[in-house]
Each structure stands twice: as C-alpha cells, then as structure tokens.
C-alpha atoms as a PDB file:
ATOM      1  CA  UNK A   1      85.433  77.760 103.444  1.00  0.00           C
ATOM      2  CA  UNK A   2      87.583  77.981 106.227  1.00  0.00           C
ATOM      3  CA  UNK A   3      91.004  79.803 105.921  1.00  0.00           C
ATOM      4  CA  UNK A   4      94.097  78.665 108.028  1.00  0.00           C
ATOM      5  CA  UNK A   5      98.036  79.999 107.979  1.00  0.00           C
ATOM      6  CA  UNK A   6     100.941  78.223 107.030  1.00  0.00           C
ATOM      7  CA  UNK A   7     104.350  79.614 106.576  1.00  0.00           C
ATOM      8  CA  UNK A   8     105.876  78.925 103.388  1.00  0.00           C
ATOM      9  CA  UNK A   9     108.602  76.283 105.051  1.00  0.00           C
ATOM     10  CA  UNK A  10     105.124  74.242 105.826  1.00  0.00           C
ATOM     11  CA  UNK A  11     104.774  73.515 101.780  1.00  0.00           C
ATOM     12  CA  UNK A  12     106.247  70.482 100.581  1.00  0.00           C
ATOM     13  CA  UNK A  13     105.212  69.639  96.971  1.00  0.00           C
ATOM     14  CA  UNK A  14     101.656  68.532  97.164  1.00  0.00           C
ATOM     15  CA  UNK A  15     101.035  69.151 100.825  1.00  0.00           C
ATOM     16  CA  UNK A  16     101.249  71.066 103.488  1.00  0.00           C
ATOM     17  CA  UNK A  17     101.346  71.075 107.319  1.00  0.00           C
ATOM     18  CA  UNK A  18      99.652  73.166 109.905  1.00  0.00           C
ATOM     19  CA  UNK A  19     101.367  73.212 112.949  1.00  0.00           C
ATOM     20  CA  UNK A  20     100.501  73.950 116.588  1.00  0.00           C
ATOM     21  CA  UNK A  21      97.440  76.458 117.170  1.00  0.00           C
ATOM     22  CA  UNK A  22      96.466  75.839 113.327  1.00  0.00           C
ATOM     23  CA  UNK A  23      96.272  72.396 114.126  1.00  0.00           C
ATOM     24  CA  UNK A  24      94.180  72.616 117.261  1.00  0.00           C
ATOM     25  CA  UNK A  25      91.913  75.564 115.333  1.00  0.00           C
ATOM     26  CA  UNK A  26      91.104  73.182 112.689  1.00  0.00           C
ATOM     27  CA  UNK A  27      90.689  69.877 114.827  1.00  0.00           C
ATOM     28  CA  UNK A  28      89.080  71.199 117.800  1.00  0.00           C
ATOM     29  CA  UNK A  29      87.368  74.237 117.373  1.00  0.00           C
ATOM     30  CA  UNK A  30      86.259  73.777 113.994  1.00  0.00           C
ATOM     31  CA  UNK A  31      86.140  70.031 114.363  1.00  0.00           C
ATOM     32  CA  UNK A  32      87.032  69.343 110.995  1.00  0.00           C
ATOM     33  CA  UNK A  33      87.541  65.729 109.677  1.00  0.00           C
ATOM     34  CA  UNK A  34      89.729  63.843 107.416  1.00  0.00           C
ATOM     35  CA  UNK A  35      88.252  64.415 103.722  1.00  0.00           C
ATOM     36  CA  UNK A  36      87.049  68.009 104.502  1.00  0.00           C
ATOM     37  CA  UNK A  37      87.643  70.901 102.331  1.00  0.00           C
ATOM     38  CA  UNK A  38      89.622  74.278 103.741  1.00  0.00           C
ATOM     39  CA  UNK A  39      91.936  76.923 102.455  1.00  0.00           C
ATOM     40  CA  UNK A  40      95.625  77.530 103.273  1.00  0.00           C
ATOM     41  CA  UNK A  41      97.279  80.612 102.617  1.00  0.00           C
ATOM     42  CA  UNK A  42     101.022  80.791 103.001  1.00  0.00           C
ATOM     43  CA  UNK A  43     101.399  84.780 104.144  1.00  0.00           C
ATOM     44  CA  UNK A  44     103.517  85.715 101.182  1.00  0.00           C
ATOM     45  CA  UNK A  45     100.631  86.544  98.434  1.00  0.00           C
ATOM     46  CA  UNK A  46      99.205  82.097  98.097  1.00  0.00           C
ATOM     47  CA  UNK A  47      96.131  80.755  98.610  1.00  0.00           C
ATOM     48  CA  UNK A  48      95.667  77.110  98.203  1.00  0.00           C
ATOM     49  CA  UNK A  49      92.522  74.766  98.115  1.00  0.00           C
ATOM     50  CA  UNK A  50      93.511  71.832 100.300  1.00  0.00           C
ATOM     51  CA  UNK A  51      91.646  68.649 101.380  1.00  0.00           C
ATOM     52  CA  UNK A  52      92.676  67.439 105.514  1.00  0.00           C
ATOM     53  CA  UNK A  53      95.034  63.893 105.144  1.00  0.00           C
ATOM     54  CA  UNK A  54      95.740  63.444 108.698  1.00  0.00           C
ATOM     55  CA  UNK A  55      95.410  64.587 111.839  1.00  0.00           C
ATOM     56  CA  UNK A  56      97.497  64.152 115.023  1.00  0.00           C
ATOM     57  CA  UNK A  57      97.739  66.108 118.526  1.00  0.00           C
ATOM     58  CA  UNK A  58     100.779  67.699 117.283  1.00  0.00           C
ATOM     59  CA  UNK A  59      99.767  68.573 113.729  1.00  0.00           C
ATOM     60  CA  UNK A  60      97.416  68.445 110.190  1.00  0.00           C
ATOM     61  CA  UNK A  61      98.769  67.077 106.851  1.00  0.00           C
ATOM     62  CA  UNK A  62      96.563  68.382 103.861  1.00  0.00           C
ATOM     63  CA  UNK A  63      96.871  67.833 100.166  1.00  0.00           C
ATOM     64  CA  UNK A  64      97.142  70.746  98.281  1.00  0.00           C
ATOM     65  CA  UNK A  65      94.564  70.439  95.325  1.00  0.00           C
ATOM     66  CA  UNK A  66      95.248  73.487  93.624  1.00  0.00           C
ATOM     67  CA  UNK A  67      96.087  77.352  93.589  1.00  0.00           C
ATOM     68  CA  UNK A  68      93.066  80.072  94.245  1.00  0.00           C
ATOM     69  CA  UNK A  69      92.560  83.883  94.316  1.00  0.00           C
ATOM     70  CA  UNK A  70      92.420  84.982  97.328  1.00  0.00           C
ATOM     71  CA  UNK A  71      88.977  86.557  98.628  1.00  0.00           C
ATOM     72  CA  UNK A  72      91.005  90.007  99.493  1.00  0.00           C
ATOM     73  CA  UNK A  73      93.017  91.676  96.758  1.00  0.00           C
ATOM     74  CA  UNK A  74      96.578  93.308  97.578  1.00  0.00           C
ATOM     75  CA  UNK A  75      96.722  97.373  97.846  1.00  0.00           C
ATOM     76  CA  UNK A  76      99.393  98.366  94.487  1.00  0.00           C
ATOM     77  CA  UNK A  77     100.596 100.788  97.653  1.00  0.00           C
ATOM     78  CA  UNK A  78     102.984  99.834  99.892  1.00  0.00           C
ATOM     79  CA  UNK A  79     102.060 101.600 103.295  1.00  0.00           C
ATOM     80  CA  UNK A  80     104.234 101.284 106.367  1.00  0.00           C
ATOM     81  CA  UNK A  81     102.153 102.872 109.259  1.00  0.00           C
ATOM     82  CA  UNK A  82     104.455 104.251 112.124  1.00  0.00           C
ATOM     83  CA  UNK A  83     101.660 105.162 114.981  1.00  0.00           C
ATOM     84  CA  UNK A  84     102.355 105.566 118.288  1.00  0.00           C
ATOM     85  CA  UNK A  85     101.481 102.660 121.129  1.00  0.00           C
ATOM     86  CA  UNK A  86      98.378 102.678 122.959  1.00  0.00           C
ATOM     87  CA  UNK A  87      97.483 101.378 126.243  1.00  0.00           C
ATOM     88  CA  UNK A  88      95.279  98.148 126.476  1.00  0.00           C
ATOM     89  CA  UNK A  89      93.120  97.109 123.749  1.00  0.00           C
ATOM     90  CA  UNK A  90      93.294 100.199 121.831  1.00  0.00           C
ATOM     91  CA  UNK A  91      96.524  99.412 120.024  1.00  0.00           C
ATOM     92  CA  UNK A  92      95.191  95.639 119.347  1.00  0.00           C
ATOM     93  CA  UNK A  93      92.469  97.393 117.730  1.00  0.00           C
ATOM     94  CA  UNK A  94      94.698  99.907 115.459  1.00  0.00           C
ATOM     95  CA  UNK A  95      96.736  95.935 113.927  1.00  0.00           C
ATOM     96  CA  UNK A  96      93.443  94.698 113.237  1.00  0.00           C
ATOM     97  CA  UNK A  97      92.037  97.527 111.222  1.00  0.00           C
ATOM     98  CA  UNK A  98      95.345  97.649 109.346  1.00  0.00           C
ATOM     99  CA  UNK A  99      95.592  94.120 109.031  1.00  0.00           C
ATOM    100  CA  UNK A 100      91.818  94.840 107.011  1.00  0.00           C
ATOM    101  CA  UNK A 101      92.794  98.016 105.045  1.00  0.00           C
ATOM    102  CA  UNK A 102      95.838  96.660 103.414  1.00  0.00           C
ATOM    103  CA  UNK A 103      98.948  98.349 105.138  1.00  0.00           C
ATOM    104  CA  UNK A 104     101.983  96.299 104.255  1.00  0.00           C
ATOM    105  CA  UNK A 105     104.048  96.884 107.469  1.00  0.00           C
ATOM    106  CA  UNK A 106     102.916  98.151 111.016  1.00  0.00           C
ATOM    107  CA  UNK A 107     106.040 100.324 113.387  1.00  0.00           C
ATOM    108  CA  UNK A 108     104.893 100.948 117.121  1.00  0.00           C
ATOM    109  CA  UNK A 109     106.612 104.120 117.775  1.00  0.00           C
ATOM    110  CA  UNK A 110     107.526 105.430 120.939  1.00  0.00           C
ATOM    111  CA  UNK A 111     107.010 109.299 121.487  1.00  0.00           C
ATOM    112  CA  UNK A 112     107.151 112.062 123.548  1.00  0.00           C
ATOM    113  CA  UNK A 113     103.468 111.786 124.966  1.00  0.00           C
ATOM    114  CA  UNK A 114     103.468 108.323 124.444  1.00  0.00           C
ATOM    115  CA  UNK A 115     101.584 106.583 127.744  1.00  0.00           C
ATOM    116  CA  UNK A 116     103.894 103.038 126.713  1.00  0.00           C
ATOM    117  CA  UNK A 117     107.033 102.229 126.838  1.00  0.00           C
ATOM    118  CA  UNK A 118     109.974  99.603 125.925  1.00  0.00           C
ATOM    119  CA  UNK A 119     109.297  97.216 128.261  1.00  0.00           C
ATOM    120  CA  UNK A 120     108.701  93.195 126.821  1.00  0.00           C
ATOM    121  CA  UNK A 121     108.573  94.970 123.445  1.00  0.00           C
ATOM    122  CA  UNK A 122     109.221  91.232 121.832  1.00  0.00           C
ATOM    123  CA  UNK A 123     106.463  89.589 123.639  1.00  0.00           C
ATOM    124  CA  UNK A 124     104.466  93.067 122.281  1.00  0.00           C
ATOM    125  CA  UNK A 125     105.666  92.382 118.883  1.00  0.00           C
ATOM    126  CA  UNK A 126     104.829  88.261 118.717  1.00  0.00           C
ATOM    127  CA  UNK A 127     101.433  88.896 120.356  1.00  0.00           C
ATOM    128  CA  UNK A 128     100.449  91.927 117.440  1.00  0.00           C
ATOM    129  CA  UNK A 129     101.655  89.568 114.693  1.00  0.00           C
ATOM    130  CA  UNK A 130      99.434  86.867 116.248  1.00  0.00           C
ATOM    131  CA  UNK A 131      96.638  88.983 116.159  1.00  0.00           C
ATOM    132  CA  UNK A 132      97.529  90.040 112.196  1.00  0.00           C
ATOM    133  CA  UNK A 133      97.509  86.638 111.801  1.00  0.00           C
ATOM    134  CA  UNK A 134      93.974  86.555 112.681  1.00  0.00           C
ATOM    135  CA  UNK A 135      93.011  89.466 111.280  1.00  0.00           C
ATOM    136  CA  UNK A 136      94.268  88.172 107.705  1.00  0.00           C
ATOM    137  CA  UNK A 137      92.323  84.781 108.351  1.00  0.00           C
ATOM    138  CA  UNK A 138      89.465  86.628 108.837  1.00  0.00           C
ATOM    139  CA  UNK A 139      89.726  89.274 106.250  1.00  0.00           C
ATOM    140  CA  UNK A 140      90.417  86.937 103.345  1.00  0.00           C
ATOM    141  CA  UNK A 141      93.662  88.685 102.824  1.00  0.00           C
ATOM    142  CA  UNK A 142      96.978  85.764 101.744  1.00  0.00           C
ATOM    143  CA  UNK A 143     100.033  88.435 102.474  1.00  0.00           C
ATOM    144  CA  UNK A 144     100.443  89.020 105.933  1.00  0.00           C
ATOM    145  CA  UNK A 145     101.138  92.246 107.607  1.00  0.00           C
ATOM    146  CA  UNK A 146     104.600  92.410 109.536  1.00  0.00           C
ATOM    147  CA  UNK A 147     104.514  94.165 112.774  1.00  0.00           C
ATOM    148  CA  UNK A 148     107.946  95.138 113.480  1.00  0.00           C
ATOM    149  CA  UNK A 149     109.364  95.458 116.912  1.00  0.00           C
ATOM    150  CA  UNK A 150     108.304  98.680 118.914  1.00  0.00           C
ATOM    151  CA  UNK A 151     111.071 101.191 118.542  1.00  0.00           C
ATOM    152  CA  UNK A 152     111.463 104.991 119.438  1.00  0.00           C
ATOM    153  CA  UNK A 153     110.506 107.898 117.074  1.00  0.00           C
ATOM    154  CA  UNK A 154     113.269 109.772 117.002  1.00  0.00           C
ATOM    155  CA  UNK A 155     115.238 106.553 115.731  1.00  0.00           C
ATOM    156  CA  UNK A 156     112.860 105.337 113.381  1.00  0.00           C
ATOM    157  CA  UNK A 157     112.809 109.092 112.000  1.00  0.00           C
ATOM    158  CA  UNK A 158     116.089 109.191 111.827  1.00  0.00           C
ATOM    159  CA  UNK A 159     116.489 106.072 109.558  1.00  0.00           C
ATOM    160  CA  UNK A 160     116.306 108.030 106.524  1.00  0.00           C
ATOM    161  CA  UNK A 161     113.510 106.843 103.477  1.00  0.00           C
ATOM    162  CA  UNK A 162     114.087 104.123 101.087  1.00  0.00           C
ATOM    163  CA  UNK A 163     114.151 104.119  97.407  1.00  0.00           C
ATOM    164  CA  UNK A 164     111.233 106.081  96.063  1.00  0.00           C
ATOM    165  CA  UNK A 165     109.612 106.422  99.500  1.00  0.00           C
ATOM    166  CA  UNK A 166     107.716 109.089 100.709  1.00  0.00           C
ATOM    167  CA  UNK A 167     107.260 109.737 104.344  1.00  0.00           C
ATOM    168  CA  UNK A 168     104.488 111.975 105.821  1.00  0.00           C
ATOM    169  CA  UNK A 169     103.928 113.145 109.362  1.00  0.00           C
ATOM    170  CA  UNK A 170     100.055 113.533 110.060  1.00  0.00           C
ATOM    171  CA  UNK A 171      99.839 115.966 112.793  1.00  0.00           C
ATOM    172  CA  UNK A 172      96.737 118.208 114.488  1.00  0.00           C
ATOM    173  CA  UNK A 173      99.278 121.374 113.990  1.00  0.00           C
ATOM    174  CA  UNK A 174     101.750 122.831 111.963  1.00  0.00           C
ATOM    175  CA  UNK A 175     101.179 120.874 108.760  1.00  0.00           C
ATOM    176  CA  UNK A 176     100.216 121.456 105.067  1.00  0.00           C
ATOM    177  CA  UNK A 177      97.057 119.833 102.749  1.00  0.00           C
ATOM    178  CA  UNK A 178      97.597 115.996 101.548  1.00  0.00           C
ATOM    179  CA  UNK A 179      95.964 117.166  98.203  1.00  0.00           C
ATOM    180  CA  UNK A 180      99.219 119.116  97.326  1.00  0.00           C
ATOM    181  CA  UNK A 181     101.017 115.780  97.685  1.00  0.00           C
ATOM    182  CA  UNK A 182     101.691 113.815  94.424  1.00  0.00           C
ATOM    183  CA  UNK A 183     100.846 110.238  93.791  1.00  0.00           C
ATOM    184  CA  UNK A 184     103.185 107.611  94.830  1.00  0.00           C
ATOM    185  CA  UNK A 185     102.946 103.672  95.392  1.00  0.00           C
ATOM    186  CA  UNK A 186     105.337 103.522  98.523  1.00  0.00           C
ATOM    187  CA  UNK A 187     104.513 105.413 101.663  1.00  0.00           C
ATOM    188  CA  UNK A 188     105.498 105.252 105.675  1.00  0.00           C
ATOM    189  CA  UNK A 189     102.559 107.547 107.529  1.00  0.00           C
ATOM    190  CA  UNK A 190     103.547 108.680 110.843  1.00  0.00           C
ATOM    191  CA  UNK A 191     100.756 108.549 113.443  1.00  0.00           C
ATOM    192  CA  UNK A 192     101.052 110.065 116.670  1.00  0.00           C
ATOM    193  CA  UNK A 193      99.636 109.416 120.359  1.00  0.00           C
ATOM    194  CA  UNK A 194      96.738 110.393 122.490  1.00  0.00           C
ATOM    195  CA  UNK A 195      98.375 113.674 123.701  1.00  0.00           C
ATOM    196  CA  UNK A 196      99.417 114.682 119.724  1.00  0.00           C
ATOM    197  CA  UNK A 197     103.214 114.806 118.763  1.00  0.00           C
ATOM    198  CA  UNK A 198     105.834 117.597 120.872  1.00  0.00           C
ATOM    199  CA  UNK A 199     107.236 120.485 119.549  1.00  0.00           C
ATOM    200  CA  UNK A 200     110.750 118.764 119.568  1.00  0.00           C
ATOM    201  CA  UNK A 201     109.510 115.725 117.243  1.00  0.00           C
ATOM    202  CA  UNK A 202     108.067 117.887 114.581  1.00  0.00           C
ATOM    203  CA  UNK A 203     111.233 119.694 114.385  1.00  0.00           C
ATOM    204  CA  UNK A 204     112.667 116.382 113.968  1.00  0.00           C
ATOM    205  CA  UNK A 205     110.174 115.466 110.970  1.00  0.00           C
ATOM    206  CA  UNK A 206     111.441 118.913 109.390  1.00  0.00           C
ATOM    207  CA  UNK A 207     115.246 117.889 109.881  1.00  0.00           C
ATOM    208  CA  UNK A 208     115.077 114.893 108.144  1.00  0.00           C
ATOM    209  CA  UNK A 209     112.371 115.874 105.174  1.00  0.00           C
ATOM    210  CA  UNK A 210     109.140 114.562 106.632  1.00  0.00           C
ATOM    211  CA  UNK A 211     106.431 115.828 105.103  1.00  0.00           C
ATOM    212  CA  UNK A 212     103.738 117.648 107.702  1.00  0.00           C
ATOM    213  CA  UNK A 213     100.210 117.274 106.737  1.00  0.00           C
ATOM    214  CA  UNK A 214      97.141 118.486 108.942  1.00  0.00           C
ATOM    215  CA  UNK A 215      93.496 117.331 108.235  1.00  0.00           C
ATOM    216  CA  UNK A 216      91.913 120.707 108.446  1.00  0.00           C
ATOM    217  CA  UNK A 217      90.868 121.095 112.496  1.00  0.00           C
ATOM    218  CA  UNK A 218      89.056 117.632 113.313  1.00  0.00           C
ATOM    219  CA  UNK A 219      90.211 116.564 115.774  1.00  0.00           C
ATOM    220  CA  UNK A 220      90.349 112.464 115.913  1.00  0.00           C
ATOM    221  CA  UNK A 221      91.201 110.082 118.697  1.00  0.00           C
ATOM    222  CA  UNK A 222      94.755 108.335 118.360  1.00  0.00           C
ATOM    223  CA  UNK A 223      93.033 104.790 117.335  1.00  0.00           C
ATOM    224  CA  UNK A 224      90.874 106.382 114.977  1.00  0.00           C
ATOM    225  CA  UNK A 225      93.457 108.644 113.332  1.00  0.00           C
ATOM    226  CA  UNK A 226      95.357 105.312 112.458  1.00  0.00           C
ATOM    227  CA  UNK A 227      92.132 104.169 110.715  1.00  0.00           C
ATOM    228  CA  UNK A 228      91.307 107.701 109.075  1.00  0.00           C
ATOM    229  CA  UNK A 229      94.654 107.713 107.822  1.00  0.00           C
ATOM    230  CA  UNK A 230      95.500 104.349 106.090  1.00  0.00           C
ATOM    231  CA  UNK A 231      91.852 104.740 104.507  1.00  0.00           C
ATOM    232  CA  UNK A 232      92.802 107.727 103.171  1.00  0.00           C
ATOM    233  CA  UNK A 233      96.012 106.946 101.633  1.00  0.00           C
ATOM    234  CA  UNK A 234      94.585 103.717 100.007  1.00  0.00           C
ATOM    235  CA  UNK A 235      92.013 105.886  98.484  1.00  0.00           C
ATOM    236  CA  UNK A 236      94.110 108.454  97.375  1.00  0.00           C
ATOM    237  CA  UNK A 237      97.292 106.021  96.120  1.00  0.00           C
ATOM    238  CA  UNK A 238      95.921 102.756  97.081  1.00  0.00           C
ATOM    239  CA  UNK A 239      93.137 100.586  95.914  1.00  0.00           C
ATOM    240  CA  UNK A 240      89.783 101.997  98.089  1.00  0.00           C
ATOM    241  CA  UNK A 241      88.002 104.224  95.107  1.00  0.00           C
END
C-alpha cells in the first residue's frame, strides 16, 4: 500500500486532497489510477485508507474510507535532538535516521567547531522537513518530525528547559554515566560536531543545568553519534527494548 502526506487543512469530511508533489508522486511516478487503493496520513498521529476520485495536473481528490493504525508506532518519549550541522549529505543523513527512530523534533545547532553556518538557514530548514517528509512515508510513521530552523548553541542553550524536561549534553569529555540518569518521557539531547564541543560551550551546558554525559572513550563520528544517541535514549526511556 502506498503511503502519501497530507496536511490536516487537506481533510474535508470524507475526502481529502493531495496537492502538488503528492499529486505528481501518485499520478506519475506511481501511475496510480482512479479506483486504486493508497494510504494518507495527515502528519499529526492519522492514517487513513483512501480510494483515488480524481485526478488533475494540479491535484488528487480521494475518498477517505476509513481510519487505520499506522505501520510505525509513536515513541511514549518525546526527544528533541539538538546536533550540530554537517556539511553535504551527512546532515541529510542524521533527519532521516531520526525521522526512523522516533525523535519528535530535530534543532540544527550551530557551534564552535561547527564547519556550517547561518547562511539560507530557511531554504536549510524547508529542504530537511522535505526530506522528513519522506523519511515518514517511507518508515510507516503518521506524526511527522519538525525540523526547526538552524539556530546557534549558545542561544538554544540558553532558552532554559520546559516543563518536566530534561536536557543532556553528550560529549567525548568531561561528562558523567547516562545510567545514573533517572527515567523521564521528555528529553532534548545535545549532539555536537565533527571537531567535538569547545571548552567555552560546556561551561555553558554547566551554567544553565545541562546535564554532561560521556559514553565511556569510543569515540563516534558526528553522524553516527546522532544515531547512537537517539537509539539509546529510546531504549532506555523510549520504546526500542
């Protein structure tokens, strides 16, 4: 069965429009007809069996038959990863995995050592949330990941945690064990670049109560630390046992 995205402003009663690249995905890639079957999931937690009504250029009109579980199950954690941007491909690779491990919101942070900077950080941010798009299509997943616009560490740091949030700094240096930490169901993990985080921005994570925690002396590459991490935390507080 193949999946497709609408927004939840594309439901109206008993159907539902795909707009745009949806539209073209299911009429001329997939070459789907009028009368086919597909799934629809709305981004906020819906999946919907649907049979294809009409078919323009612009757009896809589909009847909405009834409600179904999604293939992929939500975490019962709600992890914000904050990891630092990545040159090329790399950091397209560190939304997808996340998209497929469950993390609820994705920060690009810019640090110290960081090799990227500001620059077109909203074309950045549409293009990422395109690909989590994709990724959730593909994963069977029917809540999307937000990617939120790139911003720098020391300001995201700064924000302060929300209500019954816990925020945790992984770091090669300088940090404690995550088995002393106790469980929790809302988590931002901070992630750091290529070159690891500077002195100054671990001070930082002290000032405003960020808990420091080193995995022992592996030492991982940025992309795969993002990975290492939100699998560990969904095993630990998450849903991956």
């Amino acid at each position: 069965m193949h999946r497709f995205y609408a927004p939840v402003t594309s439901f109206d009663g008993e159907t539902v429009t795909l707009m745009d690249s949806e539209a073209h995905h299911l009429r001329d890639v997939l070459r789907h007809a009028v009368g086919d079957n597909v799934s629809v999931f709305d981004g906020q937690g819906g999946e919907f069996l649907c049979v294809i009504e009409s078919m323009t250029k612009k757009n896809a009109t589909l009847h909405i038959v009834k409600s179904v579980k999604p293939a992929a199950p939500e975490s019962p954690l709600d992890l914000t990863v904050a990891a630092a941007m990545l040159k090329g491909e790399k950091f397209d690779l560190v939304v997808k995995k996340c998209v497929e491990l469950g993390v609820t919101r994705l920060v690009p942070l810019v640090t110290a050592r960081c090799d990227v900077r500001l620059k077109d950080s909203e074309k950045k941010q549409e293009r990422w949330q395109k690909m989590a798009i994709d990724a959730a299509r593909q994963c069977g997943r029917a809540t999307l990941m937000h990617v939120a616009r790139p911003e720098e560490f020391r300001l995201f740091a700064s924000a302060g945690a929300g209500v019954d949030e816990v925020r945790t700094l992984f770091s090669e240096r300088g940090g404690e064990s995550l088995a002393g930490q106790c469980l929790v169901k809302k988590i931002t993990a901070f992630v750091g670049p290529e070159g690891g985080w500077d002195d100054t921005e671990l001070e930082i994570a002290r000032e405003r109560q960020i808990t420091i925690v080193t995995f022992g002396g592996r030492i991982l590459r940025a992309e795969t630390a993002v990975i290492a991490v939100a699998t560990i935390l969904q095993h630990r507080f998450g849903d991956i046992n």
